[in-house]
PDB file of N, CA and C in Angstrom:
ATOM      1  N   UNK A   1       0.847  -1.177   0.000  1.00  0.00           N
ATOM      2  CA  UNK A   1       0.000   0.000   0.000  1.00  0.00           C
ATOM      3  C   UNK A   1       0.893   1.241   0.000  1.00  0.00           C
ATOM      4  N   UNK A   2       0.711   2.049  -0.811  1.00  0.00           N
ATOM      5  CA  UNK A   2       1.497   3.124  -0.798  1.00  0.00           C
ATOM      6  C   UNK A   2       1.139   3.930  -0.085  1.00  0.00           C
ATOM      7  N   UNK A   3       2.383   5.040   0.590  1.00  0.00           N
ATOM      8  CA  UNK A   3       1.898   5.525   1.335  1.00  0.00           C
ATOM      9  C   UNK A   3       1.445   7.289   1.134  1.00  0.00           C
ATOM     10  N   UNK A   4       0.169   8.120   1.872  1.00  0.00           N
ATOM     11  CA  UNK A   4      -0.126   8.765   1.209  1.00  0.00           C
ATOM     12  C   UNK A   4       1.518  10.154   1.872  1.00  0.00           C
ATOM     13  N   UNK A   5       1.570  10.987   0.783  1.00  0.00           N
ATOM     14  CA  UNK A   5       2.465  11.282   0.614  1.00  0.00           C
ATOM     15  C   UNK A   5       2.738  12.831   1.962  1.00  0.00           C
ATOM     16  N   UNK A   6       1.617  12.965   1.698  1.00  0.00           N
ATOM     17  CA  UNK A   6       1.145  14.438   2.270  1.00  0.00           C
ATOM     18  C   UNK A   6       0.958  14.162   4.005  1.00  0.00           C
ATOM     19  N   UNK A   7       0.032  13.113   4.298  1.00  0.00           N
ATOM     20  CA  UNK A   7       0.135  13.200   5.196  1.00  0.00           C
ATOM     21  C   UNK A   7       1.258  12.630   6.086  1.00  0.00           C
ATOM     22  N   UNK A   8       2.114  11.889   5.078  1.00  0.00           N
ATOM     23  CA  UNK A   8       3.434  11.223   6.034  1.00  0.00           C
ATOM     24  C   UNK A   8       4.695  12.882   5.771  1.00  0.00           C
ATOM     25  N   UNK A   9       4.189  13.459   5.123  1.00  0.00           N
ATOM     26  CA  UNK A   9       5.274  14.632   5.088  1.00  0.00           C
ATOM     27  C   UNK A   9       4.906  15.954   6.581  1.00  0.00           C
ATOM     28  N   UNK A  10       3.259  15.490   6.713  1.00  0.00           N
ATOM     29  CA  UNK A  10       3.193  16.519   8.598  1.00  0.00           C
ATOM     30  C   UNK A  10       3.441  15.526   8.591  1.00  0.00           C
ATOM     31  N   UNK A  11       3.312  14.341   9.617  1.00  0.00           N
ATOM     32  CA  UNK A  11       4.211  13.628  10.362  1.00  0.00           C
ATOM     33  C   UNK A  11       5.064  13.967  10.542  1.00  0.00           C
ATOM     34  N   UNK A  12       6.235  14.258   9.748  1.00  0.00           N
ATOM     35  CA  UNK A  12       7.403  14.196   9.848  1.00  0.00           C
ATOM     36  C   UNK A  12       7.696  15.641   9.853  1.00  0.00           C
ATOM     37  N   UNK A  13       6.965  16.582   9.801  1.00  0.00           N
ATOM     38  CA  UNK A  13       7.102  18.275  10.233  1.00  0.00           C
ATOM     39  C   UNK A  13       6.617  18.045  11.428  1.00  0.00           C
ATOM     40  N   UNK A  14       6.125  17.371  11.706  1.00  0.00           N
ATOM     41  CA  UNK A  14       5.719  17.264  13.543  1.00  0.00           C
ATOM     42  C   UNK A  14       6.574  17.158  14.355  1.00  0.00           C
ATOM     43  N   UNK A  15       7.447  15.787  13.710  1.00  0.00           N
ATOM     44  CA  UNK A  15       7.694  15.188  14.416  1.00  0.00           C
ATOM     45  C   UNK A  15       9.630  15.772  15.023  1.00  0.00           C
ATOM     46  N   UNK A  16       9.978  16.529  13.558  1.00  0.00           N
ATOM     47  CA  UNK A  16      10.886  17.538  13.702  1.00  0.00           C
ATOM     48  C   UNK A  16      10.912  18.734  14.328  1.00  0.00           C
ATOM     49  N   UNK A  17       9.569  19.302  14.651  1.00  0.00           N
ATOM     50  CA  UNK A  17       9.209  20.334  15.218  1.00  0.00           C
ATOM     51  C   UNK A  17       9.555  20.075  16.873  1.00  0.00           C
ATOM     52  N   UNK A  18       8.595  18.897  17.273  1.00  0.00           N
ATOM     53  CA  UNK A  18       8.561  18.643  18.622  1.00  0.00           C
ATOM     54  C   UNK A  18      10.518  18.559  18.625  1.00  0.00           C
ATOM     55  N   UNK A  19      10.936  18.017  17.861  1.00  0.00           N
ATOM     56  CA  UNK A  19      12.659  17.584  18.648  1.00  0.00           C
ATOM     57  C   UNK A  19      13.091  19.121  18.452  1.00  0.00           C
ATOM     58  N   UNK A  20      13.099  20.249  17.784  1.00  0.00           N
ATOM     59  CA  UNK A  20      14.233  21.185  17.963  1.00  0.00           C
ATOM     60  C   UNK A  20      13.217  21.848  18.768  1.00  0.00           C
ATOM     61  N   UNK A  21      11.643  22.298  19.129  1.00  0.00           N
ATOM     62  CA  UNK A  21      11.697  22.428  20.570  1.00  0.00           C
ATOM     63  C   UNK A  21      12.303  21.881  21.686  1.00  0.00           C
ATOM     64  N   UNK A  22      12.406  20.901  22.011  1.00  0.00           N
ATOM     65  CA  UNK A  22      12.787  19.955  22.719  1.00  0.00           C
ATOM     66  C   UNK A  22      14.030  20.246  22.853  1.00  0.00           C
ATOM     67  N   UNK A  23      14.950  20.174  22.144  1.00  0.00           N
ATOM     68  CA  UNK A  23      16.283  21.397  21.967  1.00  0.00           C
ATOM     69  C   UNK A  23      16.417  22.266  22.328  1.00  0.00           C
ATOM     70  N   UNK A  24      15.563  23.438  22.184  1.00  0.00           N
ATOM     71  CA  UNK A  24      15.605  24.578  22.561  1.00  0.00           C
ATOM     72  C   UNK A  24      14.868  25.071  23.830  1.00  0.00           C
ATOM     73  N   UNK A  25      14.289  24.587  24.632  1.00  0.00           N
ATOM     74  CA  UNK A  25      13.531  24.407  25.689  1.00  0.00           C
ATOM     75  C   UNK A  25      14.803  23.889  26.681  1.00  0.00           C
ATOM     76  N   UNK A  26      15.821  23.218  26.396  1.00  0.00           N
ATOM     77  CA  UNK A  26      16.757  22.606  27.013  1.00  0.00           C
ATOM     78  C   UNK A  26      18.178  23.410  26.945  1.00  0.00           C
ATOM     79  N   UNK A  27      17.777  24.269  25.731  1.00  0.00           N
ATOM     80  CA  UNK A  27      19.230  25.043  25.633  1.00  0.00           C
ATOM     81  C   UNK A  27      20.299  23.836  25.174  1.00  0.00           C
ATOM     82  N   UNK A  28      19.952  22.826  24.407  1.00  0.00           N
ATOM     83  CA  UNK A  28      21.166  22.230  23.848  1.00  0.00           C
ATOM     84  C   UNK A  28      21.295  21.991  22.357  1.00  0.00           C
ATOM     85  N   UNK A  29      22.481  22.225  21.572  1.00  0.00           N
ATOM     86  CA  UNK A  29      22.739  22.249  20.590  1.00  0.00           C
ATOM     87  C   UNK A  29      22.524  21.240  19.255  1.00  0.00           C
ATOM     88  N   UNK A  30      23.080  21.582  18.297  1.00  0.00           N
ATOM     89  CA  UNK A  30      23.443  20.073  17.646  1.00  0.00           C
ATOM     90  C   UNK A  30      25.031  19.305  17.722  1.00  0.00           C
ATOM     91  N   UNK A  31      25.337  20.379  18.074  1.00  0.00           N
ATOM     92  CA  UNK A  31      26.823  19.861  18.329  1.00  0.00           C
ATOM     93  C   UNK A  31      26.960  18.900  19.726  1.00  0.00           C
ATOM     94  N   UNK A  32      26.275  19.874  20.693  1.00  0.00           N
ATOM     95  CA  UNK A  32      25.971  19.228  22.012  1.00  0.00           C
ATOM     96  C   UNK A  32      25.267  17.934  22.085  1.00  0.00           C
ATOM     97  N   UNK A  33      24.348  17.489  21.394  1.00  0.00           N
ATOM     98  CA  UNK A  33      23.379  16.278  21.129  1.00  0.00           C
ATOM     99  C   UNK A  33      24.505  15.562  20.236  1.00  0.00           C
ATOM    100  N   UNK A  34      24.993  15.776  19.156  1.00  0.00           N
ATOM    101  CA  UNK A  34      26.098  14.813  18.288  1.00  0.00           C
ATOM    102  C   UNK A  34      26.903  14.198  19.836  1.00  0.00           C
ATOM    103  N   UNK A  35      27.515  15.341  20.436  1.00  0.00           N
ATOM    104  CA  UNK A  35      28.275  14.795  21.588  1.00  0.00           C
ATOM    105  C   UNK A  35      27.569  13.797  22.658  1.00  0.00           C
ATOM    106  N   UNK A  36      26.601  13.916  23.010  1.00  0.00           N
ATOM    107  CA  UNK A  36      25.866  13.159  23.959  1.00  0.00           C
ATOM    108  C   UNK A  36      25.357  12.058  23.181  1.00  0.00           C
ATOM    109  N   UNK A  37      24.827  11.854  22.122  1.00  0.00           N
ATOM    110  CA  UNK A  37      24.768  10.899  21.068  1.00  0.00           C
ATOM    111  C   UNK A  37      25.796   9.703  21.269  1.00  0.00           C
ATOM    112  N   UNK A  38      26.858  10.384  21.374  1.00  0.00           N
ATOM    113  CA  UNK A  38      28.248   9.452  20.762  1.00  0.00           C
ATOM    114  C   UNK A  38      28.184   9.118  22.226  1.00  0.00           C
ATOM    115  N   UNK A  39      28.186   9.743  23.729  1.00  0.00           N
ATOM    116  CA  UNK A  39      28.960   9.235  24.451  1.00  0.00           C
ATOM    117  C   UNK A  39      27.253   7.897  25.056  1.00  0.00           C
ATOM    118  N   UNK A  40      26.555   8.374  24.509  1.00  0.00           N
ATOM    119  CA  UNK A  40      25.401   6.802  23.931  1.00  0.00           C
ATOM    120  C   UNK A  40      25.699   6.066  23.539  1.00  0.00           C
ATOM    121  N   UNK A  41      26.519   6.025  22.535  1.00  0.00           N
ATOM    122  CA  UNK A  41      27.544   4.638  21.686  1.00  0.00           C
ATOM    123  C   UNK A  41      26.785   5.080  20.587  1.00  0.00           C
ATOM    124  N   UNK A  42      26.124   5.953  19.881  1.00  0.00           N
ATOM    125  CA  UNK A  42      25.533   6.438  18.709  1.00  0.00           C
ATOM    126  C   UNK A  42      26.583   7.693  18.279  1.00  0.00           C
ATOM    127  N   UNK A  43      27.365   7.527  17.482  1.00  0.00           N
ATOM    128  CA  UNK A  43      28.325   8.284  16.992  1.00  0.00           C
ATOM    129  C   UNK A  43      27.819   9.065  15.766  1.00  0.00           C
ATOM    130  N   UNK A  44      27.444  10.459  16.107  1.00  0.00           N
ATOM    131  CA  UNK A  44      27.128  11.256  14.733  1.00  0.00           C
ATOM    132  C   UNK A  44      27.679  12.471  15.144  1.00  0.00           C
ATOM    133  N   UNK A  45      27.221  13.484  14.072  1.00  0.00           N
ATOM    134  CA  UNK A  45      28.448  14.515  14.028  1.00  0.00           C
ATOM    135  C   UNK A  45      26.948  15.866  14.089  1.00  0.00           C
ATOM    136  N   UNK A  46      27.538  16.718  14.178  1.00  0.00           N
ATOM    137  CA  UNK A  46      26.900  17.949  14.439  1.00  0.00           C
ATOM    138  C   UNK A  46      25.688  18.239  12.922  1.00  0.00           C
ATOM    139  N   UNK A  47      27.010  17.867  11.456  1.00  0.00           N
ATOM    140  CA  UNK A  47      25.979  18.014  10.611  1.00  0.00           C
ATOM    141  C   UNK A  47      25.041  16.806  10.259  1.00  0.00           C
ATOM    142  N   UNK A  48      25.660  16.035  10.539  1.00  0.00           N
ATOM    143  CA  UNK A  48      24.541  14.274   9.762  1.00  0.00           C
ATOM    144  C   UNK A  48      23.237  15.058  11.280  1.00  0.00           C
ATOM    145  N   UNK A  49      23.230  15.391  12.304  1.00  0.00           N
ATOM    146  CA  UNK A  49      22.128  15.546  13.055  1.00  0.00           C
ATOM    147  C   UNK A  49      21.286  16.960  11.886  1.00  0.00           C
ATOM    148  N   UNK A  50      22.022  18.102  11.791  1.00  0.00           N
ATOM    149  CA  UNK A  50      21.341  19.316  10.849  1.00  0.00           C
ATOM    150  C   UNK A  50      20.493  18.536   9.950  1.00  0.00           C
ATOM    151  N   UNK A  51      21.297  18.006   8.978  1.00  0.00           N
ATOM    152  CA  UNK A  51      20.680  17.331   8.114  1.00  0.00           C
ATOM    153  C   UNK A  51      18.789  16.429   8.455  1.00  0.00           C
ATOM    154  N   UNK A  52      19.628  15.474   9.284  1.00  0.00           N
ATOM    155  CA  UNK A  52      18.432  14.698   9.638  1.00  0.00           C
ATOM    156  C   UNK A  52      17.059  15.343  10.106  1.00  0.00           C
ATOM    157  N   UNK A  53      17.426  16.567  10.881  1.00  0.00           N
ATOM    158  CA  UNK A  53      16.620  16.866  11.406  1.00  0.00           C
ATOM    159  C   UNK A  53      15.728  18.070  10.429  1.00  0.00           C
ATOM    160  N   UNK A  54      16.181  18.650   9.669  1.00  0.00           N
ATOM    161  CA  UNK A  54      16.178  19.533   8.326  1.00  0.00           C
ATOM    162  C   UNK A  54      15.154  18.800   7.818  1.00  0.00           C
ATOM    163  N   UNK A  55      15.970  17.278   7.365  1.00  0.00           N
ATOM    164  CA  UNK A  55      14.495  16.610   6.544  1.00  0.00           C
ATOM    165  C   UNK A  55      13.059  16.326   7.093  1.00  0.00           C
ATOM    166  N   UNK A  56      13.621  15.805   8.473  1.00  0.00           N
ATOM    167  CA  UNK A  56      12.231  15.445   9.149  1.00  0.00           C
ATOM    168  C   UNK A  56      12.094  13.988   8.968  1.00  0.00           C
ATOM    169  N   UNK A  57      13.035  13.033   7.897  1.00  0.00           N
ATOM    170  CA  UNK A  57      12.930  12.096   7.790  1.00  0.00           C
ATOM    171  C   UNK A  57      13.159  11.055   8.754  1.00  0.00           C
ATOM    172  N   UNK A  58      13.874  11.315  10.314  1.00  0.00           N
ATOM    173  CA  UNK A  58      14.599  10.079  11.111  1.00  0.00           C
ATOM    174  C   UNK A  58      14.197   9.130  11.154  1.00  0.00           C
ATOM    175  N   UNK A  59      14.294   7.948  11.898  1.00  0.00           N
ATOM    176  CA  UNK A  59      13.556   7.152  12.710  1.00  0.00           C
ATOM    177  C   UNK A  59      13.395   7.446  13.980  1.00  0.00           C
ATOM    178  N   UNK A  60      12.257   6.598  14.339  1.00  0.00           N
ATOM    179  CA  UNK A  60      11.348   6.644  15.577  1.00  0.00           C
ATOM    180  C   UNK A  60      12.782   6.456  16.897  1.00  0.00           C
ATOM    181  N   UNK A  61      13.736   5.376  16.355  1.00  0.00           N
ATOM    182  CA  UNK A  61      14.788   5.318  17.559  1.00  0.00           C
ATOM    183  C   UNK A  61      15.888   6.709  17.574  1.00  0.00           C
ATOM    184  N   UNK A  62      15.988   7.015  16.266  1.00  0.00           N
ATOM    185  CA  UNK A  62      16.345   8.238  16.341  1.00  0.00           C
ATOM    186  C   UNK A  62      15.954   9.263  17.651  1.00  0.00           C
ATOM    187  N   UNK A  63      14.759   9.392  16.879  1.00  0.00           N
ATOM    188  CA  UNK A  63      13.972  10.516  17.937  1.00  0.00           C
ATOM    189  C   UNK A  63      13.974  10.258  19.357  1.00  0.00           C
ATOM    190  N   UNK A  64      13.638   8.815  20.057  1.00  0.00           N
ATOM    191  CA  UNK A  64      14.039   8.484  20.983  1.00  0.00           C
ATOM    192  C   UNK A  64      15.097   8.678  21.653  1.00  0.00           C
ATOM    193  N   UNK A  65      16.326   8.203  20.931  1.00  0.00           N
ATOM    194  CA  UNK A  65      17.958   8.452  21.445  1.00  0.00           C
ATOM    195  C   UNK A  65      18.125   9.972  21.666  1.00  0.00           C
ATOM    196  N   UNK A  66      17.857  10.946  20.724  1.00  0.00           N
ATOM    197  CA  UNK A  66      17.663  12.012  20.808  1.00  0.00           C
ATOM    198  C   UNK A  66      16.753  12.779  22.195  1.00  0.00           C
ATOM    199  N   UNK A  67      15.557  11.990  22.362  1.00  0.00           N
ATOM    200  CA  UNK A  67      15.258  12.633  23.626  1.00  0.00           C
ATOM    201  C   UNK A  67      15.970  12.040  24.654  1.00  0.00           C
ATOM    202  N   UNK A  68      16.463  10.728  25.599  1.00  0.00           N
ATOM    203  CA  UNK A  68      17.089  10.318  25.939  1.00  0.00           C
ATOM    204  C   UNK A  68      18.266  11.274  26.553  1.00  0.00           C
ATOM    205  N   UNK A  69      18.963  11.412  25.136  1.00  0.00           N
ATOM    206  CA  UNK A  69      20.392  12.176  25.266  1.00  0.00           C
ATOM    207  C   UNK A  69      19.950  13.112  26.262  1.00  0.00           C
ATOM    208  N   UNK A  70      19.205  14.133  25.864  1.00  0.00           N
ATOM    209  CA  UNK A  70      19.082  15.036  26.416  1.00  0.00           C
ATOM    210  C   UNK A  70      18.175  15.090  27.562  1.00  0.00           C
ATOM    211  N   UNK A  71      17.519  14.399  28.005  1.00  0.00           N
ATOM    212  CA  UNK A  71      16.868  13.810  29.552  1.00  0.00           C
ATOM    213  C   UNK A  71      15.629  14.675  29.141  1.00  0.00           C
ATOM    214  N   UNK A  72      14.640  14.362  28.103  1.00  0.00           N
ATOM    215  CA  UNK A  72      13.447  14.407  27.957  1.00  0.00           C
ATOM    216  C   UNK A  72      12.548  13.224  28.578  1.00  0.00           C
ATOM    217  N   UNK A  73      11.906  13.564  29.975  1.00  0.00           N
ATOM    218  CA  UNK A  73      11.277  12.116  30.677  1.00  0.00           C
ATOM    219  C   UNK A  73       9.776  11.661  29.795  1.00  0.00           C
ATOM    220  N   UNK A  74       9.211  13.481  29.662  1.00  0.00           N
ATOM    221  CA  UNK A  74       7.962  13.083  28.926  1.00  0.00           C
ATOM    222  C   UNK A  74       7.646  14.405  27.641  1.00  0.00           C
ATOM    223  N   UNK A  75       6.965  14.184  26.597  1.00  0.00           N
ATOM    224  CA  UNK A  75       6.210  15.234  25.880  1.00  0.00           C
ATOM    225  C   UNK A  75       5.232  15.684  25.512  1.00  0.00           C
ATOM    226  N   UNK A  76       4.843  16.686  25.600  1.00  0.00           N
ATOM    227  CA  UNK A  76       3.239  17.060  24.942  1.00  0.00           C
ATOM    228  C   UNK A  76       3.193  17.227  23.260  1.00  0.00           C
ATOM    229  N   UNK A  77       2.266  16.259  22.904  1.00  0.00           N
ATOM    230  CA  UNK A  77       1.820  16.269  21.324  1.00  0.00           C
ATOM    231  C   UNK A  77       0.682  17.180  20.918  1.00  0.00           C
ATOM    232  N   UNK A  78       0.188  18.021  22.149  1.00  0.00           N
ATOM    233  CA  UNK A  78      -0.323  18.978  21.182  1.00  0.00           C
ATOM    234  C   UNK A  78       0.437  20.788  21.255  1.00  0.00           C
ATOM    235  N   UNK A  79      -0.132  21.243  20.503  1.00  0.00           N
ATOM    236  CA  UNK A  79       0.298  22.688  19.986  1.00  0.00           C
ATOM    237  C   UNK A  79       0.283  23.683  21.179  1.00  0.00           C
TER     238      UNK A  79
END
């Protein structure tokens, strides 16, 4: 089943939105998250995070490790 295109593209503006709040609510970087990333045993760099997060494309463990890193316990999904 293909998937519809539009609505997996909000998804994924959502779902990028909530993480660089989540960032910025915390005051931490991408450089800072690459660093806390790695000392996770997830080794990325300041830009492969820009990037990823630019597209909106990650994965779900992505986003996870990402809150993690940065000691997100819980989030609100609405606006």
């Amino acid at each position: 089943m293909p998937k519809d295109v539009e609505v997996v593209s909000d998804y994924e503006t959502k779902a990028k939105n909530i993480l660089k709040a989540e960032l910025k609510r915390r005051g931490v970087t991408y450089g800072q998250l690459a660093d806390r990333l790695t000392m996770l045993g997830t080794p990325e760099t300041e830009r492969n995070i820009a990037n990823k997060i630019s597209r909106g494309s990650f994965t779900t463990a992505f986003f996870l490790m990402c809150m993690d890193a940065i000691g997100a316990t819980s989030l609100s999904l609405s606006d």
